[in-house]
N, C-alpha and C. Protein backbone atom coordinates (compact mmCIF):
# COMPACT_ATOMS: atom_id res chain seq x y z
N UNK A 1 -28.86 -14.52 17.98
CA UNK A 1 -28.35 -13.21 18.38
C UNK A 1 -29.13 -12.76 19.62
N UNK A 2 -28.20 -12.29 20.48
CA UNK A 2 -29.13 -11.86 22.22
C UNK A 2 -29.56 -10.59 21.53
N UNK A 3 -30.21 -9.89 22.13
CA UNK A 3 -31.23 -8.64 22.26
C UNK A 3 -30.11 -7.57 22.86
N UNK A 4 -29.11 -8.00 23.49
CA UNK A 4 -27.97 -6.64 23.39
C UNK A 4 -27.24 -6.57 22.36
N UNK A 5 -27.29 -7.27 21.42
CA UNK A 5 -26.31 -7.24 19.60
C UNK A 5 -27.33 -6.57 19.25
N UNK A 6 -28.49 -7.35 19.14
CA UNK A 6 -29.17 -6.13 18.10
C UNK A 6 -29.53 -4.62 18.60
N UNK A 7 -29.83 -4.63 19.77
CA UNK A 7 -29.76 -2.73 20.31
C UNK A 7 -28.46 -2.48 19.54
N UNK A 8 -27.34 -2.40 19.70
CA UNK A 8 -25.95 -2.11 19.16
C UNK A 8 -25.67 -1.71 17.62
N UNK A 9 -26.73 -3.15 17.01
CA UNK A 9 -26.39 -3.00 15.48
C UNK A 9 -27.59 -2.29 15.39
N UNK A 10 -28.96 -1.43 16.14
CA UNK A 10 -30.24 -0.91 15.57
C UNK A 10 -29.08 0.88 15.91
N UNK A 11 -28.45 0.78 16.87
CA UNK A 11 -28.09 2.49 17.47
C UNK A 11 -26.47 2.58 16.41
N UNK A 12 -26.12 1.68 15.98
CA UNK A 12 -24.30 1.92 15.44
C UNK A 12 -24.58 1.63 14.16
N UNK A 13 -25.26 0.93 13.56
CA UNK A 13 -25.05 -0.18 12.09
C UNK A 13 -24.13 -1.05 11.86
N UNK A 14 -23.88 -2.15 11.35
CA UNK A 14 -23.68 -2.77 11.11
C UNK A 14 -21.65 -2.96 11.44
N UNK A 15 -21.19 -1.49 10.50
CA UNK A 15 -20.04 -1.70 10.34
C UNK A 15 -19.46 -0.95 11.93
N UNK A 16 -20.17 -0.08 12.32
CA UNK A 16 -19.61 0.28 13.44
C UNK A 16 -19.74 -0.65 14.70
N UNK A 17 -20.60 -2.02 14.74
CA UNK A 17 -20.41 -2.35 15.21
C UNK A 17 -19.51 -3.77 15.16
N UNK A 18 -19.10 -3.51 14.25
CA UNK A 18 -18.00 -5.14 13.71
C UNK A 18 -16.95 -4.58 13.96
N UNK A 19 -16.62 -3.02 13.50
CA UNK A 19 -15.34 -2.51 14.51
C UNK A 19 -15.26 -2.40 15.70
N UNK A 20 -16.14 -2.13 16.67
CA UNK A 20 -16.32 -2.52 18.22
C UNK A 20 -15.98 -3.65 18.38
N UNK A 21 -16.17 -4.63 17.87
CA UNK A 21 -15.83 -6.17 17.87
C UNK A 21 -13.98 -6.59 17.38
N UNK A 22 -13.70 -5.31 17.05
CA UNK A 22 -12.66 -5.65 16.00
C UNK A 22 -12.51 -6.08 15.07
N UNK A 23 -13.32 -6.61 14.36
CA UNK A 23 -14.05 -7.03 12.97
C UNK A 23 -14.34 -6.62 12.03
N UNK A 24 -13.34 -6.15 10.73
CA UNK A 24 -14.04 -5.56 10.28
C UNK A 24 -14.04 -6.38 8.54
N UNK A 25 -14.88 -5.64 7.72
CA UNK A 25 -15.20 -6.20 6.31
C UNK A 25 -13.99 -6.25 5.80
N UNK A 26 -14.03 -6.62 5.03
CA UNK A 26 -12.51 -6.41 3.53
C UNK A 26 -12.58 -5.15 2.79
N UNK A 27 -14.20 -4.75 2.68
CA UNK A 27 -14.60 -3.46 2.52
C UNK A 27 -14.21 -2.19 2.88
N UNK A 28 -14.48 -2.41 3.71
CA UNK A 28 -13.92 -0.95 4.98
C UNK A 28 -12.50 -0.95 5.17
N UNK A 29 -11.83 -2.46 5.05
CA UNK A 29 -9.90 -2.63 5.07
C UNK A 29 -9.60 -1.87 3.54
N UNK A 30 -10.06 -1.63 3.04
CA UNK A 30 -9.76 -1.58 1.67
C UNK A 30 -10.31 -0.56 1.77
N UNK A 31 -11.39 0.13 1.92
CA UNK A 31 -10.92 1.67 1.99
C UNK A 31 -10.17 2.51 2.44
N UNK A 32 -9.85 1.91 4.37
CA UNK A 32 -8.83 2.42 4.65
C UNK A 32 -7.53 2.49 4.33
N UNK A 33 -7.44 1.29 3.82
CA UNK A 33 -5.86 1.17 2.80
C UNK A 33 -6.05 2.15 1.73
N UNK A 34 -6.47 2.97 1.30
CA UNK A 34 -6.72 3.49 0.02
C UNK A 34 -6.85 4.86 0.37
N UNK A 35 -7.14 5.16 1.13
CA UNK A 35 -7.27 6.63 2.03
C UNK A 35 -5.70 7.17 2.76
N UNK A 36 -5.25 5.54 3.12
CA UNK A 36 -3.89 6.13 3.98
C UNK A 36 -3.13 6.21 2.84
N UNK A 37 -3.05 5.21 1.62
CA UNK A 37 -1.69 5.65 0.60
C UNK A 37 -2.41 6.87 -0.02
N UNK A 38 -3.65 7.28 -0.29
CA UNK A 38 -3.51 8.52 -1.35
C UNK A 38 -3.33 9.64 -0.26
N UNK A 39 -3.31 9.36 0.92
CA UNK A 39 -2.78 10.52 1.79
C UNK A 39 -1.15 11.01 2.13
N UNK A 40 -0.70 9.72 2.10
CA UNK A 40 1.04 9.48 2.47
C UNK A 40 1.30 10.16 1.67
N UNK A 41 2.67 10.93 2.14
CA UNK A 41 3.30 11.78 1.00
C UNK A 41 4.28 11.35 0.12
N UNK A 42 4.76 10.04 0.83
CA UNK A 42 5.94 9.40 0.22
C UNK A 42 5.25 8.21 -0.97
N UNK A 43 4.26 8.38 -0.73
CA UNK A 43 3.45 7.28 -1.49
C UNK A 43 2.81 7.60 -3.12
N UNK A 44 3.22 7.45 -4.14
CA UNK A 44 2.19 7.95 -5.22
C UNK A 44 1.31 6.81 -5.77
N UNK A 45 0.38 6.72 -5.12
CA UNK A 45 -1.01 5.82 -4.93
C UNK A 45 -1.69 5.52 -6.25
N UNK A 46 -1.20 6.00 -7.53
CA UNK A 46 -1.97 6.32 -8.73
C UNK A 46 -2.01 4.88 -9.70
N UNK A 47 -0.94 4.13 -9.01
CA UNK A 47 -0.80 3.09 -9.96
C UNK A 47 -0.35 1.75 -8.74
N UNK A 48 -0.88 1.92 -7.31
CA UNK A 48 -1.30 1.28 -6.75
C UNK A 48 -2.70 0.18 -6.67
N UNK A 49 -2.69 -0.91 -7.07
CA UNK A 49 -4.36 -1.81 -6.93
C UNK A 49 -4.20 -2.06 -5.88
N UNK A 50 -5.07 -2.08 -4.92
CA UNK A 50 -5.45 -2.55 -3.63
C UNK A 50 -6.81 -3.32 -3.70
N UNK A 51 -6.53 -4.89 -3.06
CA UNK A 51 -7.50 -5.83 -3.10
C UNK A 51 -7.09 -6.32 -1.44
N UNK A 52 -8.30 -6.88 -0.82
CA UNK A 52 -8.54 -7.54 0.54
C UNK A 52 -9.50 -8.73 0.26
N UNK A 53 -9.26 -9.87 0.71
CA UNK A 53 -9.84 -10.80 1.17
C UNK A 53 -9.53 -11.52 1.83
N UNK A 54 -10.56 -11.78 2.87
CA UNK A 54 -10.54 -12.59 3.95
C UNK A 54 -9.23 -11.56 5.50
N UNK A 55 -9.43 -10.33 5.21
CA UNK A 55 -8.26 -9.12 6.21
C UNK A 55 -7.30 -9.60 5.33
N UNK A 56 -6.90 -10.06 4.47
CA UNK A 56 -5.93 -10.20 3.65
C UNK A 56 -5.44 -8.99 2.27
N UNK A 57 -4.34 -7.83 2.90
CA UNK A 57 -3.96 -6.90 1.57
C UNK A 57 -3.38 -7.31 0.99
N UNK A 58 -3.46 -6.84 -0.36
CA UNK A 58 -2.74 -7.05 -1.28
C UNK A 58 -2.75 -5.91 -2.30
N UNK A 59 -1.09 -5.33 -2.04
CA UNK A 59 -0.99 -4.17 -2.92
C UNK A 59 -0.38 -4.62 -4.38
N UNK A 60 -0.78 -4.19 -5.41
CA UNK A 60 -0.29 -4.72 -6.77
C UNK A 60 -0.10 -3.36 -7.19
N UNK A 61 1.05 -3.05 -8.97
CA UNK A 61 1.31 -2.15 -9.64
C UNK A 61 2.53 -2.19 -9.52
N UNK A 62 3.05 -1.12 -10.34
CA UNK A 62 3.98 -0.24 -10.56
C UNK A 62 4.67 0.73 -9.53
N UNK A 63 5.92 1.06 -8.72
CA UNK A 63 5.82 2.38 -8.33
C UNK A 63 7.58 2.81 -8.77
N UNK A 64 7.59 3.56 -8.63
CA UNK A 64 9.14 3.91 -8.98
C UNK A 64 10.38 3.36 -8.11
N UNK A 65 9.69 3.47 -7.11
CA UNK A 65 11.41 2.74 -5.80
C UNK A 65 10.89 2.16 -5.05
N UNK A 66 12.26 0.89 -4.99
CA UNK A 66 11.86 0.11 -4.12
C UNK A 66 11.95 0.59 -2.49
N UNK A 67 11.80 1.99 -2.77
CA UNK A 67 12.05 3.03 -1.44
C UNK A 67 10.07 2.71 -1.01
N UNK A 68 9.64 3.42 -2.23
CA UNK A 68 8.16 3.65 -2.06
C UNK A 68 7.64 2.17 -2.06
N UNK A 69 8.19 1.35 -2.33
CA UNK A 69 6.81 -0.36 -2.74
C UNK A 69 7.11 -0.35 -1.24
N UNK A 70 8.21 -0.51 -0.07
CA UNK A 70 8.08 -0.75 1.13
C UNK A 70 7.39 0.81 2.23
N UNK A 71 7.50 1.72 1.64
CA UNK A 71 6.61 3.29 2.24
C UNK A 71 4.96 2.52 1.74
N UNK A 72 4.92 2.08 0.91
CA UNK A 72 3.16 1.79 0.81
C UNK A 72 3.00 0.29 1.98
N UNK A 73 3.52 -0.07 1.88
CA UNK A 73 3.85 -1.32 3.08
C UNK A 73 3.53 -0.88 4.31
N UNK A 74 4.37 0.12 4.51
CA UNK A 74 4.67 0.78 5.88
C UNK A 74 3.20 1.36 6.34
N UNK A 75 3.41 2.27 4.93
CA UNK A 75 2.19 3.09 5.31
C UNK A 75 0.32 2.27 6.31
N UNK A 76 0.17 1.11 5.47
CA UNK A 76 -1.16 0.36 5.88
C UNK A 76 -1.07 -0.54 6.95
N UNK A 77 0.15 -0.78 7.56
CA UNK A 77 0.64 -2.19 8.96
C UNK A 77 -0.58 -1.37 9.87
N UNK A 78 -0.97 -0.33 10.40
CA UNK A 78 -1.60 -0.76 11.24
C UNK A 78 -2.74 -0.22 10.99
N UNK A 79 -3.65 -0.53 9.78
CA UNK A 79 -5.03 -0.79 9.44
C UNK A 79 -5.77 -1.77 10.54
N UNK A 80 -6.65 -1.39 10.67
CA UNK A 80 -7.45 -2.37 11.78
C UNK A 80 -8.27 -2.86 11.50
N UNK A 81 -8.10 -4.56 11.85
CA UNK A 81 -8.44 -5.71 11.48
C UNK A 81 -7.83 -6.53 10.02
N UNK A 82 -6.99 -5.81 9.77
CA UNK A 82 -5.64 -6.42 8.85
C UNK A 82 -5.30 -7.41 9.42
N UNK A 83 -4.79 -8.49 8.72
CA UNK A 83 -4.51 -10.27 9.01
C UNK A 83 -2.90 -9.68 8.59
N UNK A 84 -2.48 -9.48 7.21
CA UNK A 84 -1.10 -9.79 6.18
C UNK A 84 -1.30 -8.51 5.83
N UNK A 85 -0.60 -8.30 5.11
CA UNK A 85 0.28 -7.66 3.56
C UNK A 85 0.78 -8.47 2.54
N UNK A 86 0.32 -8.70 1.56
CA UNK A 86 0.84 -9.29 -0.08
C UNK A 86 1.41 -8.25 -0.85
N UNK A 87 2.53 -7.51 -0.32
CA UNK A 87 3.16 -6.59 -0.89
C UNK A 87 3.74 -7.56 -2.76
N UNK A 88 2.95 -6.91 -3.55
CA UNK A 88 3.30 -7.31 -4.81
C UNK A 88 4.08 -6.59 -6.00
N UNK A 89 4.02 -5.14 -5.26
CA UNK A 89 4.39 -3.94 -5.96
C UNK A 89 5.91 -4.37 -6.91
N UNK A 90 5.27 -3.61 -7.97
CA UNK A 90 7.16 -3.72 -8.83
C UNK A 90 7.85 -2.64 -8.76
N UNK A 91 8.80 -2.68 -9.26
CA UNK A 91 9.60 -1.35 -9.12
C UNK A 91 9.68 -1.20 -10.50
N UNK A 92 10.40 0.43 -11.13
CA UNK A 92 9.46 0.29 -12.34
C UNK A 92 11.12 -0.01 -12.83
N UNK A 93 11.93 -0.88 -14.08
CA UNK A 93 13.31 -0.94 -14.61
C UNK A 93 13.85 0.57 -14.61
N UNK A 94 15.16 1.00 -14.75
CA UNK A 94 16.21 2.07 -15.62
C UNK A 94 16.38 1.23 -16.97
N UNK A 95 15.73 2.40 -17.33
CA UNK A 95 15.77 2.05 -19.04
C UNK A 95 17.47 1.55 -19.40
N UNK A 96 17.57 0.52 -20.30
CA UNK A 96 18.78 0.48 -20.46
C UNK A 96 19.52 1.50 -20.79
N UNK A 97 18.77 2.25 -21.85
CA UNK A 97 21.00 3.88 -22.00
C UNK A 97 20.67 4.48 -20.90
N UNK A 98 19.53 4.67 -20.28
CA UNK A 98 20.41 5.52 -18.79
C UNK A 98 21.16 4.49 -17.55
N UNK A 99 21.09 3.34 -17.51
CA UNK A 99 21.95 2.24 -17.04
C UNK A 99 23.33 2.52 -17.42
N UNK A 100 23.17 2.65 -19.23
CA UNK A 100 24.71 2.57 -19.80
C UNK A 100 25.42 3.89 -19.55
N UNK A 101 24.44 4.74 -19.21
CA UNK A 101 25.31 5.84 -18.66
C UNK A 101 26.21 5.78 -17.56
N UNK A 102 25.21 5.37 -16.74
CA UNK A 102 25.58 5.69 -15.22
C UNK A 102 26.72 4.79 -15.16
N UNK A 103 26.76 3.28 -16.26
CA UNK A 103 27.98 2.71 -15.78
C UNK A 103 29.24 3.57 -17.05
N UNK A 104 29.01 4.10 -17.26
CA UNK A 104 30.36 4.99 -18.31
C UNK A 104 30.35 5.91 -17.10
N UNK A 105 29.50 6.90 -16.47
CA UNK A 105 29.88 7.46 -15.82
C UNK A 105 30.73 7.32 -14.71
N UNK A 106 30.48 6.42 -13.88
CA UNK A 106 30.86 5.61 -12.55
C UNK A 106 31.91 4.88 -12.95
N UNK A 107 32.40 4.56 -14.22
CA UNK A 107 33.67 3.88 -14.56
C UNK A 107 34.92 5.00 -14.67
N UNK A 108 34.49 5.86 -14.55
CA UNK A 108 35.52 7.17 -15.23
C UNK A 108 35.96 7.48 -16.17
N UNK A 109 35.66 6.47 -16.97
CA UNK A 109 36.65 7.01 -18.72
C UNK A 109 35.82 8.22 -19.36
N UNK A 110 34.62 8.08 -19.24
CA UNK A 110 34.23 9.06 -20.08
C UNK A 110 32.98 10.37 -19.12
N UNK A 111 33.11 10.54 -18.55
CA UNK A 111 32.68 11.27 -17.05
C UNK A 111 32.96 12.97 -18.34
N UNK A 112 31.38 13.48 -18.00
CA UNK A 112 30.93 14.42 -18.93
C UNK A 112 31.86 15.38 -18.51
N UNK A 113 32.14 15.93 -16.67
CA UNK A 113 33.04 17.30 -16.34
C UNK A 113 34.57 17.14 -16.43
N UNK A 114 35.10 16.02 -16.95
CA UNK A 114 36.74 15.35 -17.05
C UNK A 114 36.67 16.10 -18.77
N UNK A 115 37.93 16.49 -19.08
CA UNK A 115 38.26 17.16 -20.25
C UNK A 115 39.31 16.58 -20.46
């Protein structure tokens, strides 16, 4: 290491200077991933896992729509020093009788405001 890295890493530390470099931990990717979904509004972050290795995300869980598993997607693309996204998220099923509704409903025979 030359004697101008270490002035840099003695006046910044460590992580501020691996982001100067563009470099950063899996650590620090992973907090910032975790800061931007519990901030997003479209995002409910509660049953989001977020893991990084190697700049590699990977969001795992539950969320309700496959509106929100791609809004948590969206939300982290431009984390810095991100490699991917391993978008793993599920969407959560429609219980089957509200399925069987919606198809009685949407069929017309039995449509609750028809008399």
């Amino acid at each position: 290491m030359n004697r101008n890295t270490s002035i840099h890493e003695q006046n910044y530390g460590q992580d501020e200077f691996l982001d100067a470099l563009n470099i950063r931990s899996d650590d620090r990717i992973e907090e910032d991933v975790c800061n931007i979904l519990l901030k997003d509004k479209d995002v409910d972050a509660s049953k989001i896992e977020v893991s990084v290795k190697d700049g590699v995300v990977t969001l795992a869980g539950t969320v309700d729509s496959r509106e929100t598993r791609f809004a948590a997607e969206r939300a982290v693309v431009g984390v810095m020093g991100l490699k991917d996204i391993q978008n793993k998220l599920k969407t959560k099923k429609i219980p089957k009788t509200f399925s069987k509704r919606l198809e009685v409903n949407f069929s017309g025979s039995e449509h609750p405001d028809q008399e």
